[in-house]
C-alpha atoms as a PDB file:
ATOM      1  CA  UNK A   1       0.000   0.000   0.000  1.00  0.00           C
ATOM      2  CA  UNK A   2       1.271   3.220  -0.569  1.00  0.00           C
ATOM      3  CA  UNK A   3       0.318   6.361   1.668  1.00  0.00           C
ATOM      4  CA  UNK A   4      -0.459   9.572   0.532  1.00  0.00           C
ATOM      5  CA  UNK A   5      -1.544   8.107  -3.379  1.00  0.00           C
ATOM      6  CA  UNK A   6      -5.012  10.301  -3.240  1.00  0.00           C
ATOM      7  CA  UNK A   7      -4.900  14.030  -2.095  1.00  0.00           C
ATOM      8  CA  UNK A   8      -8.072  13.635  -0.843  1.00  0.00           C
ATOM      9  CA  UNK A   9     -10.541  10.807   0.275  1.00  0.00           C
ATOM     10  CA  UNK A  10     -14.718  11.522   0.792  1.00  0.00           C
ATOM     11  CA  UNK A  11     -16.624   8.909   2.953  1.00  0.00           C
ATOM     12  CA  UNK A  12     -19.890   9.712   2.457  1.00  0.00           C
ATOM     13  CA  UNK A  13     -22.769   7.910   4.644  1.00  0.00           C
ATOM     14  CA  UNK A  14     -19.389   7.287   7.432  1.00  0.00           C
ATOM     15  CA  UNK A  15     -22.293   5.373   9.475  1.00  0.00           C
ATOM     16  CA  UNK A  16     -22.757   2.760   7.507  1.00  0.00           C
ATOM     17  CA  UNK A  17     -18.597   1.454   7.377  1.00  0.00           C
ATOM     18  CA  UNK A  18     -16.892   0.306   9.747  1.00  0.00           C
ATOM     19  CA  UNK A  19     -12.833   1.683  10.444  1.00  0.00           C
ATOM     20  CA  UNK A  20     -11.766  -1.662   8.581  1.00  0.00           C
ATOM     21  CA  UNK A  21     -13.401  -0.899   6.185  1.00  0.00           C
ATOM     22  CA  UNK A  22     -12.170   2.085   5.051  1.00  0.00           C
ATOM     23  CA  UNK A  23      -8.610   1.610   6.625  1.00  0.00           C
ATOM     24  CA  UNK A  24      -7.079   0.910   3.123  1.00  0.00           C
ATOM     25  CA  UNK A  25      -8.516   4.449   1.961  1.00  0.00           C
ATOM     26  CA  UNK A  26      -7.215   6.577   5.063  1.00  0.00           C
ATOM     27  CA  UNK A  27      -4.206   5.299   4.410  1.00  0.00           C
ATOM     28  CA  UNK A  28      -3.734   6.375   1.202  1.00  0.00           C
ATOM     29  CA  UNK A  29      -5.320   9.839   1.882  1.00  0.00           C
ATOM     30  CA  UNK A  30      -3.353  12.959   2.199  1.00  0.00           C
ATOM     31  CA  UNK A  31      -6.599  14.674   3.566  1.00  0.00           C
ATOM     32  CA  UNK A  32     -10.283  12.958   4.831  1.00  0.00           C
ATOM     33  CA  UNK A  33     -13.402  14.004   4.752  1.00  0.00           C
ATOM     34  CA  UNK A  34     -15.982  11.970   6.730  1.00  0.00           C
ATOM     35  CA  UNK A  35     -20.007  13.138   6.063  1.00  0.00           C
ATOM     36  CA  UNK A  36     -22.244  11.390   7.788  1.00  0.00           C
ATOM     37  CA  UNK A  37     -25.573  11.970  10.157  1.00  0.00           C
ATOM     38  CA  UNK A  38     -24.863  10.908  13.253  1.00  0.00           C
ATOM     39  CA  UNK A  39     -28.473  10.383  14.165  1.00  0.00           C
ATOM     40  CA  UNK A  40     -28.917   7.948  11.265  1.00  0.00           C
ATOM     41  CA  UNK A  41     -29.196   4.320  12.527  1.00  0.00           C
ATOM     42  CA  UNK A  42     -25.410   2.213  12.778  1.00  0.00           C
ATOM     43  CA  UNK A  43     -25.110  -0.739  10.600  1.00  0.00           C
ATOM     44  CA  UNK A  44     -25.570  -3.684  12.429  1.00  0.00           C
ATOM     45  CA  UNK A  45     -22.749  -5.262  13.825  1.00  0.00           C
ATOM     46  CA  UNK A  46     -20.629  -8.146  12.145  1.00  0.00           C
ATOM     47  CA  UNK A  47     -18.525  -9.176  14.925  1.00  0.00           C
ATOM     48  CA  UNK A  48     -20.266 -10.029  18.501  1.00  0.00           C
ATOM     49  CA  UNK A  49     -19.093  -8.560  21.522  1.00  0.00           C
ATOM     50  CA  UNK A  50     -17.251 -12.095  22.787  1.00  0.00           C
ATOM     51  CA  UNK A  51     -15.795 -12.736  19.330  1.00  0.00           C
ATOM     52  CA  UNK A  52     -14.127  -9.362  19.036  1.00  0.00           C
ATOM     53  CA  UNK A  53     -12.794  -8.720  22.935  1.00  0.00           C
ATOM     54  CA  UNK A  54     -11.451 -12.751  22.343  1.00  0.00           C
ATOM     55  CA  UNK A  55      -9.692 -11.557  19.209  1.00  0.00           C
ATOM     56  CA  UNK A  56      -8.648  -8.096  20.660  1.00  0.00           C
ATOM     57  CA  UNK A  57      -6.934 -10.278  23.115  1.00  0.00           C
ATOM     58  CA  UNK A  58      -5.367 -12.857  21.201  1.00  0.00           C
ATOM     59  CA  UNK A  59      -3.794  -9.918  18.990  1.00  0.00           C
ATOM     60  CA  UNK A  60      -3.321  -7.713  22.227  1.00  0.00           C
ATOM     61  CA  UNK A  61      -5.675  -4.612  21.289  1.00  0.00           C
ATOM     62  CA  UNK A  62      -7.567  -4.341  23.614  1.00  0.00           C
ATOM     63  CA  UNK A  63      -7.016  -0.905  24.232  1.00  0.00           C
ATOM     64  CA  UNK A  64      -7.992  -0.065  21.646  1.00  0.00           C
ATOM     65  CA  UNK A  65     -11.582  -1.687  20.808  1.00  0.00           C
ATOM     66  CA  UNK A  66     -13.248   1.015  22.463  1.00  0.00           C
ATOM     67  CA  UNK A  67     -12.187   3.870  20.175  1.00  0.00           C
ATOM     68  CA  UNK A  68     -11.728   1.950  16.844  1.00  0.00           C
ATOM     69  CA  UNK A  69     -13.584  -1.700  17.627  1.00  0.00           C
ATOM     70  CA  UNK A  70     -16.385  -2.902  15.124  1.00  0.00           C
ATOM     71  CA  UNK A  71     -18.682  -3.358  17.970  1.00  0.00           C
ATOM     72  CA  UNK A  72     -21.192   0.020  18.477  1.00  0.00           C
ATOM     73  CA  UNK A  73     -18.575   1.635  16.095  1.00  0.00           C
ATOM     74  CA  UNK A  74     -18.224   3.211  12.771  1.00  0.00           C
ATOM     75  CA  UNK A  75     -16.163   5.213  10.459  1.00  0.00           C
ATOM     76  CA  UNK A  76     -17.618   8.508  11.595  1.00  0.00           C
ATOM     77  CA  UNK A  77     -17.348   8.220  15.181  1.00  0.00           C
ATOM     78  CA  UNK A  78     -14.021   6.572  14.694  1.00  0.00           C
ATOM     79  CA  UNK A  79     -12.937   9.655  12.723  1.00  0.00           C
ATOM     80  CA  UNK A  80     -14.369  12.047  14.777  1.00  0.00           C
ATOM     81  CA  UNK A  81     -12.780  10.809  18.271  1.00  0.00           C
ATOM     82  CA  UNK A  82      -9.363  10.471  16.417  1.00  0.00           C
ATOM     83  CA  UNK A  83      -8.817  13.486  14.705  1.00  0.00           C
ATOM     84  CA  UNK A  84      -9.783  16.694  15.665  1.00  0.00           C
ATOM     85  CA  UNK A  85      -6.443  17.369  17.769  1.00  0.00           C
ATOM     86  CA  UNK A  86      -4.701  16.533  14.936  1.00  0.00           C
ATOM     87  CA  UNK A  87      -5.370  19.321  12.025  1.00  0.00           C
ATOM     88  CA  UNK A  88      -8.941  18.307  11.482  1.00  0.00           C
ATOM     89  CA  UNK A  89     -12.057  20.789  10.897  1.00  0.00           C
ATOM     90  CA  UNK A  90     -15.230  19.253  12.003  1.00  0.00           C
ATOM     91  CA  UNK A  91     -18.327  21.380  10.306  1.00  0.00           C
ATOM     92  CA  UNK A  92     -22.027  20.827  11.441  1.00  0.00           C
ATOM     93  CA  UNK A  93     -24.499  21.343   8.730  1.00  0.00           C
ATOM     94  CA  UNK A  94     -27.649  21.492  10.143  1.00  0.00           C
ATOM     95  CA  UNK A  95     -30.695  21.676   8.439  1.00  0.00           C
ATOM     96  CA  UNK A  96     -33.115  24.859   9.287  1.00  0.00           C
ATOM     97  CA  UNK A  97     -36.612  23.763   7.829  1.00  0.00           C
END
């Protein structure tokens, strides 16, 4: 894989991916946008709980299933609690009907 190939990668719909999949993508991104409504309902989840924490610890991750785990996770929130200190602009567009 090589990092940095795409100046700039759009998720749209970020609710409805997981991180893995859209790992390859953010890695090859120089810049990411993430657009997504956080109010929509998550994809439902393709690991259980057991099955991921068992192969968080087999792998020793477990640290880190809480911020980037499948499990009541996806791309947006991922994005969202792992970027902002680091050079990102998160915009709100709300809708005034």
């Amino acid at each position: 894989m090589q990092p940095g190939l795409f100046d700039i990668v759009v998720i749209d719909d970020a609710t409805r991916w997981t991180l893995t999949d859209v790992l390859p993508l953010i890695f090859r991104a120089k810049r990411l946008v993430t657009i997504a409504d956080p109010e929509r309902s998550p994809k439902p989840d393709r690991l259980g709980v057991e099955t991921e924490r068992t192969l968080a610890t087999r792998f020793g991750v477990e640290e880190w299933i809480e911020l980037l785990g499948h499990v009541g996770n996806d791309a947006y929130k991922a994005t969202m609690n792992t970027l902002p200190g680091r050079q990102a602009d998160v915009i709100s567009l709300l809708e005034n009907g």
